[in-house]
N, C-alpha and C. Protein backbone atom coordinates (compact mmCIF):
# COMPACT_ATOMS: atom_id res chain seq x y z
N UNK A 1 17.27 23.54 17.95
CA UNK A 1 16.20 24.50 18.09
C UNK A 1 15.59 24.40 19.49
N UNK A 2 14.63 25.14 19.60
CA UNK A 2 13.89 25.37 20.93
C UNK A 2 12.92 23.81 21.42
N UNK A 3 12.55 22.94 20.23
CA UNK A 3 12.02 22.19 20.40
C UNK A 3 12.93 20.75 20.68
N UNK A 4 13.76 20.97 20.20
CA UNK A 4 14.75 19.77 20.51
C UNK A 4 15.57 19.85 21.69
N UNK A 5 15.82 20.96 22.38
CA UNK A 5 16.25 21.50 24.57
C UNK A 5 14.67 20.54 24.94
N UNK A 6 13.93 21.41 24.48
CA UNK A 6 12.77 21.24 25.98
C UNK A 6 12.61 19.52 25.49
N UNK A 7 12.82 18.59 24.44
CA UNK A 7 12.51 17.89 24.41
C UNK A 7 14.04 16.38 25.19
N UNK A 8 14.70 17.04 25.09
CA UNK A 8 16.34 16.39 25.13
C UNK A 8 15.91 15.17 26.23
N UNK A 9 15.31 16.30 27.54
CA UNK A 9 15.46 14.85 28.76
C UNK A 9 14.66 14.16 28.57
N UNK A 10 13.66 14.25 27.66
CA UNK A 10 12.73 13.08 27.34
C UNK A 10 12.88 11.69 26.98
N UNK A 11 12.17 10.99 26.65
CA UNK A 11 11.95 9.44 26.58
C UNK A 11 10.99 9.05 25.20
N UNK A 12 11.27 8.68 24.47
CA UNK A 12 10.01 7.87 23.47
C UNK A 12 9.50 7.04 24.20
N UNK A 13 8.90 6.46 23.54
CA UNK A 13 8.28 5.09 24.25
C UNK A 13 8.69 4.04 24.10
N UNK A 14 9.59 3.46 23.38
CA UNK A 14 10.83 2.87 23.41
C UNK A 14 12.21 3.15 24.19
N UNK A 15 11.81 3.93 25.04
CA UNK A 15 12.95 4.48 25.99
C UNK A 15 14.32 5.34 25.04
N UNK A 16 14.16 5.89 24.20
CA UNK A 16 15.18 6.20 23.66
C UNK A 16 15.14 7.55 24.20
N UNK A 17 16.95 8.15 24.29
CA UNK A 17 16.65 9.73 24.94
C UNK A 17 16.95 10.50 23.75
N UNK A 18 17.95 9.96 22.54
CA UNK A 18 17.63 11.11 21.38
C UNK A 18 17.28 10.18 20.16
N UNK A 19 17.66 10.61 19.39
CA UNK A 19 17.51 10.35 17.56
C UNK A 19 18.38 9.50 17.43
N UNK A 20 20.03 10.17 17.77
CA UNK A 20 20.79 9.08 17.30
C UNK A 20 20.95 7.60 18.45
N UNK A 21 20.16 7.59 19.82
CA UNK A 21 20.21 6.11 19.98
C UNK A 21 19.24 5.07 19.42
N UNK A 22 17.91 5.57 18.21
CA UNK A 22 16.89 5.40 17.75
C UNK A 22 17.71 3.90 16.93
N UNK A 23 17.07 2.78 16.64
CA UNK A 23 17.93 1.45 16.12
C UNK A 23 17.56 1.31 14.91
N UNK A 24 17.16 2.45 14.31
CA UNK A 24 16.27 2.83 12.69
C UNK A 24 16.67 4.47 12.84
N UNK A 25 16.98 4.70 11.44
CA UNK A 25 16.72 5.73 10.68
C UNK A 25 15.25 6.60 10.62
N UNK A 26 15.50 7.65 10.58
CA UNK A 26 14.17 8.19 10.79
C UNK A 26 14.04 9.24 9.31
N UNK A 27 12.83 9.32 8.92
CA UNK A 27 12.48 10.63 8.09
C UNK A 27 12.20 12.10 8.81
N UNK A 28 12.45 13.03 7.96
CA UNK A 28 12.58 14.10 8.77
C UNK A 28 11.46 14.42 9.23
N UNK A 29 10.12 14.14 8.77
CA UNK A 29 8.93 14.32 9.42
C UNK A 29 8.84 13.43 10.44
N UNK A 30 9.18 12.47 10.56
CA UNK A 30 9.28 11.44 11.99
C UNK A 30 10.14 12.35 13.12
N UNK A 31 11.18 12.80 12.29
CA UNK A 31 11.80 13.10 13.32
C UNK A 31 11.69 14.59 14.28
N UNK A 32 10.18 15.25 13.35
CA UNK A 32 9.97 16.24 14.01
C UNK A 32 8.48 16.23 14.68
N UNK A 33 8.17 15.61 14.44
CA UNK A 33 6.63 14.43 15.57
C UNK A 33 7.53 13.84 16.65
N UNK A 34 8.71 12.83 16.53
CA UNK A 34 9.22 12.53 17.65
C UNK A 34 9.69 13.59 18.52
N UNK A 35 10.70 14.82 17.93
CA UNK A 35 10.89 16.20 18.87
C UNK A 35 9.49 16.91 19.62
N UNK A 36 8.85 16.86 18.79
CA UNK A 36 7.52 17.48 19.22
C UNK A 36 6.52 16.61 20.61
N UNK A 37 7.19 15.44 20.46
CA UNK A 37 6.32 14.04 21.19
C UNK A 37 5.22 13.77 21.29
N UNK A 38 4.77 13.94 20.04
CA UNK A 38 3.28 13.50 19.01
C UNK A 38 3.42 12.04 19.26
N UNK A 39 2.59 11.17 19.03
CA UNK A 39 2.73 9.57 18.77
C UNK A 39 2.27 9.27 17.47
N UNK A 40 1.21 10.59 17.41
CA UNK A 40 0.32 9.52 16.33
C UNK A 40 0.67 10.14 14.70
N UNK A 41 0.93 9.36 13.98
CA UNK A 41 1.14 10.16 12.61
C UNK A 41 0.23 11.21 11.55
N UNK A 42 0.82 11.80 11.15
CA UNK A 42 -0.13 12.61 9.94
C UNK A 42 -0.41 11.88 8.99
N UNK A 43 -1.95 12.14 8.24
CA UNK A 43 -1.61 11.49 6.75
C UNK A 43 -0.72 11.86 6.19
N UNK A 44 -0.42 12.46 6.21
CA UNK A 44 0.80 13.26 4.55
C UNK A 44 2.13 12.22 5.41
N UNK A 45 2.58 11.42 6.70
CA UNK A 45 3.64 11.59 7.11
C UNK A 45 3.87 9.82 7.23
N UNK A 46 4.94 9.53 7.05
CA UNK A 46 5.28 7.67 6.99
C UNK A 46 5.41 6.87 8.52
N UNK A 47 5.66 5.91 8.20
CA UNK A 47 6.06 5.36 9.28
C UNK A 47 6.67 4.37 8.83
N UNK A 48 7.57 3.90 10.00
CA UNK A 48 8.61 2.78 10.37
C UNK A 48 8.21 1.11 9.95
N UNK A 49 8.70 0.92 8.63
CA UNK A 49 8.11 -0.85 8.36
C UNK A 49 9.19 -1.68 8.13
N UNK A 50 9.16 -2.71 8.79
CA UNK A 50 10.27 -3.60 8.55
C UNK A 50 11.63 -3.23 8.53
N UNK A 51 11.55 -2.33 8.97
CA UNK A 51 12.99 -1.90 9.91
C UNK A 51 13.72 -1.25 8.70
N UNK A 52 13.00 -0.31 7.78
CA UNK A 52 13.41 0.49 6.58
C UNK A 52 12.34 1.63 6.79
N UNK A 53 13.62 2.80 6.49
CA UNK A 53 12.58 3.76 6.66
C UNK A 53 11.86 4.37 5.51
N UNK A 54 10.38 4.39 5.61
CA UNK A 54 9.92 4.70 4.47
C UNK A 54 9.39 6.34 4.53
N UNK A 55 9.79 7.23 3.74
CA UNK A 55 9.58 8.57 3.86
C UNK A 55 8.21 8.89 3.32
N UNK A 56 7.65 9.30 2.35
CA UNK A 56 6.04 10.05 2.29
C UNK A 56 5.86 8.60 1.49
N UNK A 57 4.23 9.02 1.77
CA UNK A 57 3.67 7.26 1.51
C UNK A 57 3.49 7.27 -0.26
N UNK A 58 3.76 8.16 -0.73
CA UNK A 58 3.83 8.28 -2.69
C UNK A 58 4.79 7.78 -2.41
N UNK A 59 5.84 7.94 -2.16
CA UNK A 59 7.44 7.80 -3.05
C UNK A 59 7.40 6.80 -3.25
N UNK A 60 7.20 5.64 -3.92
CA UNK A 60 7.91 4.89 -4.46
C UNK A 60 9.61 4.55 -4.35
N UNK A 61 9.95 5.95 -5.06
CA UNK A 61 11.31 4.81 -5.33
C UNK A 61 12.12 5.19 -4.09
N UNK A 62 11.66 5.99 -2.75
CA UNK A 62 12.71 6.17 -1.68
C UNK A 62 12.25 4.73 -0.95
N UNK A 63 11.15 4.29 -0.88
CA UNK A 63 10.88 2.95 -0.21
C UNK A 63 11.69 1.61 -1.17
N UNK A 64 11.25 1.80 -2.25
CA UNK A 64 12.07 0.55 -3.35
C UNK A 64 14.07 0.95 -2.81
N UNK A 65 14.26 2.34 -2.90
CA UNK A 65 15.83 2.40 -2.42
C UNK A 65 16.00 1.62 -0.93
N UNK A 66 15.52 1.55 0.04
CA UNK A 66 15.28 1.24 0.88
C UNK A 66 15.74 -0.25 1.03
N UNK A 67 14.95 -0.78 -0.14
CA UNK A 67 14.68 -2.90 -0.28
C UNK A 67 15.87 -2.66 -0.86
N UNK A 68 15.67 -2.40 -2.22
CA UNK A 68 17.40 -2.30 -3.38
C UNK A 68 18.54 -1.86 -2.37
N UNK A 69 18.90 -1.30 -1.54
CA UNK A 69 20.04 -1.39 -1.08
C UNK A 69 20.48 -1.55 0.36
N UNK A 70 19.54 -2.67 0.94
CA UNK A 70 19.82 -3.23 2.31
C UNK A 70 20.39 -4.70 1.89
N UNK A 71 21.37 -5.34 2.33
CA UNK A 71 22.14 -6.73 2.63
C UNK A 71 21.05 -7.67 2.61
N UNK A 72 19.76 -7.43 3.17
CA UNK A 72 18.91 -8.66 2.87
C UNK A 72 18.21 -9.04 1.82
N UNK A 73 18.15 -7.97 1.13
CA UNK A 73 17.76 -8.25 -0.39
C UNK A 73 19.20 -8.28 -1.49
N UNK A 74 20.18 -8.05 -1.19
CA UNK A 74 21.30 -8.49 -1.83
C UNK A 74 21.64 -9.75 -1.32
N UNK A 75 21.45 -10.34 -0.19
CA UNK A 75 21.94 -11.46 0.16
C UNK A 75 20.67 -12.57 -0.72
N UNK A 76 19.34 -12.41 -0.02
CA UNK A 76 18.46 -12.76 -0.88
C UNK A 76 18.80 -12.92 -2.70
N UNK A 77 18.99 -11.97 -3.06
CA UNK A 77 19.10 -11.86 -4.66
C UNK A 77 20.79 -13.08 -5.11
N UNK A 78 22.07 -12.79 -4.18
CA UNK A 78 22.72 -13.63 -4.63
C UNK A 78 22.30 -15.45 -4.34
N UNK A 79 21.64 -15.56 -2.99
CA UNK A 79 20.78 -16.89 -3.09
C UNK A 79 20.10 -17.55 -3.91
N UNK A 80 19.46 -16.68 -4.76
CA UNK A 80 18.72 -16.81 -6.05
C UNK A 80 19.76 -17.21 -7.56
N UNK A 81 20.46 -16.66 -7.22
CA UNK A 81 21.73 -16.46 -8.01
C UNK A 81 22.01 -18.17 -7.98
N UNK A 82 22.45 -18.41 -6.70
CA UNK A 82 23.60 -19.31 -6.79
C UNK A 82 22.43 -20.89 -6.84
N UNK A 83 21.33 -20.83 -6.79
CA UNK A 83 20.36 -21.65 -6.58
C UNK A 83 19.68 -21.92 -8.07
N UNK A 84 19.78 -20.96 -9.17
CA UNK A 84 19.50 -20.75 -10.04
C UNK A 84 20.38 -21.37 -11.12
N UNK A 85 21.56 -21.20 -10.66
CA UNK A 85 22.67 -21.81 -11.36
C UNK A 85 22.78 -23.86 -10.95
N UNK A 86 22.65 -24.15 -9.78
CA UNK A 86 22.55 -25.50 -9.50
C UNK A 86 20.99 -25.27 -10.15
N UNK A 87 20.37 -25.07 -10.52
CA UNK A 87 19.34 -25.72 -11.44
C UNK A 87 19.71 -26.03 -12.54
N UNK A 88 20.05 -24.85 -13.10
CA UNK A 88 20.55 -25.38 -14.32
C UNK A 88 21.73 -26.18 -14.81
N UNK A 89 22.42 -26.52 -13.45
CA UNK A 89 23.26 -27.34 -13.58
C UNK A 89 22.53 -29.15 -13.23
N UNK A 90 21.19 -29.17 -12.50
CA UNK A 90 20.85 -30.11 -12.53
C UNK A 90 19.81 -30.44 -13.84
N UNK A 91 19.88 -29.59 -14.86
CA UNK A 91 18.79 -29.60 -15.92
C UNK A 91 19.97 -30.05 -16.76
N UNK A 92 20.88 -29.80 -16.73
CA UNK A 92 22.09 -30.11 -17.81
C UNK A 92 22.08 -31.74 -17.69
N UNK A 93 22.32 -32.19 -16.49
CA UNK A 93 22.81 -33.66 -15.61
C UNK A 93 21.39 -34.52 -16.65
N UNK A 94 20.54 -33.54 -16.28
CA UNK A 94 19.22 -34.57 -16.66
C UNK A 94 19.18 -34.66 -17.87
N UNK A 95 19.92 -33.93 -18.75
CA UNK A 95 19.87 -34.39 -20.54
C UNK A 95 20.52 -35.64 -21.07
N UNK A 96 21.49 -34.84 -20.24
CA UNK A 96 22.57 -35.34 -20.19
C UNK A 96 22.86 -37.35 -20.09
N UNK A 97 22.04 -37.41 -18.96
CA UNK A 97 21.54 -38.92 -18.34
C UNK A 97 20.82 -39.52 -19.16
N UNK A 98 19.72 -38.47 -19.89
CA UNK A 98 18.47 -39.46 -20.46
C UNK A 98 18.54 -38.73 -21.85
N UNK A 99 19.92 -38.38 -22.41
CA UNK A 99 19.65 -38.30 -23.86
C UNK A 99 18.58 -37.39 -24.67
N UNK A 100 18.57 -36.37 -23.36
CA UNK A 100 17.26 -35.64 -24.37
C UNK A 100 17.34 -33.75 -24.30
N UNK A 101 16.67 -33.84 -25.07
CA UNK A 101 16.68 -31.63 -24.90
C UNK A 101 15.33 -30.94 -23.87
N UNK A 102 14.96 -32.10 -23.91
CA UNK A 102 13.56 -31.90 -23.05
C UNK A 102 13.96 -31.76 -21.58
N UNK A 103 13.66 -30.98 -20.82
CA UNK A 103 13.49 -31.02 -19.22
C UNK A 103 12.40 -31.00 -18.25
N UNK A 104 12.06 -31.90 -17.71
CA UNK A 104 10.91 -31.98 -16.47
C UNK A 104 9.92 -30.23 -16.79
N UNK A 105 9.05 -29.96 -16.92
CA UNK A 105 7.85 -29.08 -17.04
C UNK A 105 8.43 -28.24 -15.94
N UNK A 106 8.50 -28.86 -14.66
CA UNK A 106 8.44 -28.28 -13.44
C UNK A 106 9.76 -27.10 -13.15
N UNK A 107 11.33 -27.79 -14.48
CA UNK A 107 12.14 -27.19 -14.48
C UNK A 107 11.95 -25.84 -15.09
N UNK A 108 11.15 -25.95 -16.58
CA UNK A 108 10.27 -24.88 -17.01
C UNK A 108 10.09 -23.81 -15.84
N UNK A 109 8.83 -24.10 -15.27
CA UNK A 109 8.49 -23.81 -14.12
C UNK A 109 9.29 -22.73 -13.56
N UNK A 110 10.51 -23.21 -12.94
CA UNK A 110 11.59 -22.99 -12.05
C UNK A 110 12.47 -21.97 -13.04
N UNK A 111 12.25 -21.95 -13.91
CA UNK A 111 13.67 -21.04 -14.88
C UNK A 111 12.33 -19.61 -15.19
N UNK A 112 11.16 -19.73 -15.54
CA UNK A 112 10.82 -18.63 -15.38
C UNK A 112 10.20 -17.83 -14.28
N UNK A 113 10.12 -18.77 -13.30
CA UNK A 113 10.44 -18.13 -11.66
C UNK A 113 11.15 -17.16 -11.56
N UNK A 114 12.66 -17.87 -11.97
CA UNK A 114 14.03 -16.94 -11.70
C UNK A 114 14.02 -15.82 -12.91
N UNK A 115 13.68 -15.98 -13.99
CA UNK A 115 13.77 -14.97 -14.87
C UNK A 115 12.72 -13.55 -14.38
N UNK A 116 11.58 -13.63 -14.36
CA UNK A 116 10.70 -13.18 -13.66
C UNK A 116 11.61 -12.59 -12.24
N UNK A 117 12.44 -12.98 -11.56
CA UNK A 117 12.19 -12.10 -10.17
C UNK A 117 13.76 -11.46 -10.32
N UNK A 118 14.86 -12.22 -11.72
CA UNK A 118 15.50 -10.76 -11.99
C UNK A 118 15.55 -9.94 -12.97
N UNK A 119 13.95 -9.80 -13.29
CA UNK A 119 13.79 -9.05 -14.63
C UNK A 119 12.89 -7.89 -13.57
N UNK A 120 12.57 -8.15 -12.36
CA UNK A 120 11.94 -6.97 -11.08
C UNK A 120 12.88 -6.81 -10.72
N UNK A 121 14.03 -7.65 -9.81
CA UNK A 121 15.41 -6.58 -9.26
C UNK A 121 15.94 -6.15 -10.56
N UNK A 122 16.01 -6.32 -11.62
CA UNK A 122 16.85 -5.40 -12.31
C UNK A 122 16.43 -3.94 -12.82
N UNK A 123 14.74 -4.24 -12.98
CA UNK A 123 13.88 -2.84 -12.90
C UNK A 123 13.79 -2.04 -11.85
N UNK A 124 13.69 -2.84 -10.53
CA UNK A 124 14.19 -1.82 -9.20
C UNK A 124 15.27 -1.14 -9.02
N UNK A 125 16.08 -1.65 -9.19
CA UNK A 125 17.72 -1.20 -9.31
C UNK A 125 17.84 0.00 -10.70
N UNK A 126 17.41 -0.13 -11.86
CA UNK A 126 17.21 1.07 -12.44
C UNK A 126 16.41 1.64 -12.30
N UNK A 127 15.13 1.33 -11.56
CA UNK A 127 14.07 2.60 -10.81
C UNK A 127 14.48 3.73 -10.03
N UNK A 128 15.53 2.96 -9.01
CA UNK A 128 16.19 3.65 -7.88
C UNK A 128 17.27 4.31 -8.22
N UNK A 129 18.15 4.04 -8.74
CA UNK A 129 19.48 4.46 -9.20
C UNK A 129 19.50 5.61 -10.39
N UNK A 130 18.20 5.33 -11.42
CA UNK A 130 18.17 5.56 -12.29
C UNK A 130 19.54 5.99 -13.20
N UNK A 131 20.17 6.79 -13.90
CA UNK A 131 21.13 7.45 -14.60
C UNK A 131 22.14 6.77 -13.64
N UNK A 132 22.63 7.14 -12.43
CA UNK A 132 23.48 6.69 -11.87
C UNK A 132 24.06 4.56 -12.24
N UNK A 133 22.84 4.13 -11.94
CA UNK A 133 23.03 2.88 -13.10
C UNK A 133 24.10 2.33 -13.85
N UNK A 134 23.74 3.36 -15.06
CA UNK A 134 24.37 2.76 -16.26
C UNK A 134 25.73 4.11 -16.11
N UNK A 135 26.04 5.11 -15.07
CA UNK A 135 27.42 5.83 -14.94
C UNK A 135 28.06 5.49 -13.83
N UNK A 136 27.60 4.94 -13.03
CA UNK A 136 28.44 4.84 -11.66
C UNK A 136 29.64 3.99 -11.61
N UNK A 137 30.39 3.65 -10.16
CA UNK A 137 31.66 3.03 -10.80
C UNK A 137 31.67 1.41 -11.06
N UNK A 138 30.47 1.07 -10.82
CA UNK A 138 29.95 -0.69 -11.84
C UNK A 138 28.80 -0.28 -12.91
N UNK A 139 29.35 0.41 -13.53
CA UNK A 139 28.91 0.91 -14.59
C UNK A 139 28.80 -0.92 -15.36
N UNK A 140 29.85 -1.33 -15.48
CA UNK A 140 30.12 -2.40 -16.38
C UNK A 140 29.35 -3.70 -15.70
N UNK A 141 29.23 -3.71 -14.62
CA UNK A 141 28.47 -5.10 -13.79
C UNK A 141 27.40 -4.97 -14.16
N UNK A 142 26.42 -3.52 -14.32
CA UNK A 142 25.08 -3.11 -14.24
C UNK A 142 24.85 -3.83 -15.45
N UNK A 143 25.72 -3.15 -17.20
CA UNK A 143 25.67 -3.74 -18.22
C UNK A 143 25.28 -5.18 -18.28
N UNK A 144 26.21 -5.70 -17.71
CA UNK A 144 26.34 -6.96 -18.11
C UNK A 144 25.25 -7.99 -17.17
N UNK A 145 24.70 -7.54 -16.19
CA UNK A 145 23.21 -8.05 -15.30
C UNK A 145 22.13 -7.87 -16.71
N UNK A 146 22.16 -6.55 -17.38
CA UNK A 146 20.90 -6.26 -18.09
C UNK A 146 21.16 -7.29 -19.45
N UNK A 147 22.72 -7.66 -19.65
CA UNK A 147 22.78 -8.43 -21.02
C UNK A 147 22.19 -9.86 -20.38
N UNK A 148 22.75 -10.06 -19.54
CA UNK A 148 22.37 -11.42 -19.07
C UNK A 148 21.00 -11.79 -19.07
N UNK A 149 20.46 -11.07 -18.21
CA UNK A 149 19.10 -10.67 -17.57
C UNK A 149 18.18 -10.75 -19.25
N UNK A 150 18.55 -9.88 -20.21
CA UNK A 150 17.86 -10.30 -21.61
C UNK A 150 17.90 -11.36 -22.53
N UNK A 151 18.94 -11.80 -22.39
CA UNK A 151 19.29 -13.32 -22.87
C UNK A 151 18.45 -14.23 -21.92
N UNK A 152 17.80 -14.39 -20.53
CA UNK A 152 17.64 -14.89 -20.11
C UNK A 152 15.79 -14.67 -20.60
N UNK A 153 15.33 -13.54 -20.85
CA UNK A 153 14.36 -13.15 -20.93
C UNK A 153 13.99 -14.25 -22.84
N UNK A 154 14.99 -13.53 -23.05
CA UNK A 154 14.95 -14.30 -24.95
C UNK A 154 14.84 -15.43 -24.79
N UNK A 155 15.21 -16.51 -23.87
CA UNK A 155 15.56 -17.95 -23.73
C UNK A 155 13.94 -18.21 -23.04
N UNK A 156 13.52 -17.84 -22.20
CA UNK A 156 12.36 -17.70 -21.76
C UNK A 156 11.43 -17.23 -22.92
N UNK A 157 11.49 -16.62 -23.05
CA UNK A 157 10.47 -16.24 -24.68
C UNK A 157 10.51 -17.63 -25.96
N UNK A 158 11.60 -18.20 -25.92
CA UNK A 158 11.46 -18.87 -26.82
C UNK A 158 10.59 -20.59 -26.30
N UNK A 159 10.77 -20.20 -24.78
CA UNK A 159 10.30 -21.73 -24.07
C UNK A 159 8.80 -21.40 -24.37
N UNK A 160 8.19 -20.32 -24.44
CA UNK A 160 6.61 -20.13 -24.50
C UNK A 160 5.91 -20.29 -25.37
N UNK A 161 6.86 -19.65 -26.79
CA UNK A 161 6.29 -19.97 -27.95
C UNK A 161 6.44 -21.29 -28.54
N UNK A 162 7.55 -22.10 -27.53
CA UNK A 162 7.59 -23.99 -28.08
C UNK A 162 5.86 -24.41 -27.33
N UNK A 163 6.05 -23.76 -26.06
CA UNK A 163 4.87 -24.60 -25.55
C UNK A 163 3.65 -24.14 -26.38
N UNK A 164 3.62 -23.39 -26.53
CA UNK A 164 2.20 -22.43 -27.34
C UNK A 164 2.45 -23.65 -28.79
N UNK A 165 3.15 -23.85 -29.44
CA UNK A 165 3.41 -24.26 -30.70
C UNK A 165 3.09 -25.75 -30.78
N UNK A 166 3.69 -26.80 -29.46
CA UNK A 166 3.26 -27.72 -29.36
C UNK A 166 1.45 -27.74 -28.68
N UNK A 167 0.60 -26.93 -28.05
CA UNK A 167 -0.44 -26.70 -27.62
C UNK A 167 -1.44 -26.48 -28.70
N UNK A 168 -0.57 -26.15 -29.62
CA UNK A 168 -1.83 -25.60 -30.69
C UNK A 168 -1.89 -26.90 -31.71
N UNK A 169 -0.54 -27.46 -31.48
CA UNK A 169 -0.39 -28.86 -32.83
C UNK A 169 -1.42 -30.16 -31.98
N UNK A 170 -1.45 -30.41 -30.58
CA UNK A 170 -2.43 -30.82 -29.78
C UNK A 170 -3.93 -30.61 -29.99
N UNK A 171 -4.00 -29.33 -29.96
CA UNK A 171 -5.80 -29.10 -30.39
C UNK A 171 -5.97 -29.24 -31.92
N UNK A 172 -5.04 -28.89 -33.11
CA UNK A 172 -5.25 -28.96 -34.06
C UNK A 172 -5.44 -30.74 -34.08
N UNK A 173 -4.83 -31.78 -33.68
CA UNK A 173 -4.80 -32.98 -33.97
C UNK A 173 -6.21 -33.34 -32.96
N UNK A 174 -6.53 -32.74 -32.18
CA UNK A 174 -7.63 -33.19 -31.61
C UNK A 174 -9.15 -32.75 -32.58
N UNK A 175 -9.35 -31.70 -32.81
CA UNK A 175 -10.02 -31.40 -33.95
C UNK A 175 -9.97 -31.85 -35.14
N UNK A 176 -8.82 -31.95 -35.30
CA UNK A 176 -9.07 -32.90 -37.16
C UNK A 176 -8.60 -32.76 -38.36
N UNK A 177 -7.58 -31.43 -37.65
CA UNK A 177 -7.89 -30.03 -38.78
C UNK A 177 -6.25 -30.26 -39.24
């Protein structure tokens, strides 16, 4: 268009001369404030965070698409993964050693950490994806994250109501009753 000639020999302020040498993605309202060579943003209009571009400041799930499908939150999420698993491989060792079903509080702790932060990526990931999800072509991986992911939730549910159960046999014996 007429605004993108008169603007061509220009400069951002980052020295860039168009869009595509820009080292981020832009929204189309960015990218017509940058043609225009506005600096300052509209309310209605986003800006550039953490090196994801976030489009109108409602959306939700184009910013959550954003986290859900950049390498650092997949790399992040399999870290969790594989860190999650040597726990519970060092919770096994520790029964194992000392003869018991019981594990350190702190391991507690640590297992509903991890349950908790993939019971949010797995709600982000069907926030964003939605339908696509449970049809796309890991249709079957998605499944089997959410079977896991609930078994993990059930196993966690059952650690709360032991502690709740032993907490209440505590005050009951402290009272009298």
């Amino acid at each position: 268009s007429d605004d993108e000639e008169e603007t061509s020999g220009q400069r951002d302020r980052e020295g860039y001369r168009s869009l595509s040498e820009a080292p981020h993605r832009i929204s189309g309202k960015l990218r017509k404030r940058w043609a225009r060579g506005s600096s300052e943003p509209d309310d209605s209009e986003s800006d550039i965070s953490n090196g994801f571009a976030v489009h109108d400041q409602g959306d939700l799930r184009s910013r959550l698409a954003g986290v859900v499908n950049s390498s650092h939150f997949a790399h992040f999420t399999g870290f969790l993964l594989c860190l999650n698993a040597l726990s519970i491989g060092a919770q096994v060792d520790y029964m194992a050693r000392n003869w018991t079903e019981n594990v350190p509080r702190s391991a507690d702790i640590a297992d509903m950490l991890f349950c908790a932060y993939f019971v949010l990526e797995l709600a982000m990931r069907i926030f964003v994806q939605r339908r696509n999800f449970f049809c796309s072509a890991n249709w079957s991986w998605n499944w089997f994250d959410i079977i896991v992911v609930l078994l993990q939730v059930l196993e966690e549910g059952f650690v709360v109501l032991e502690l709740a159960k032993s907490y209440m046999e505590v005050n009951s014996a402290v009272l009298g009753l």
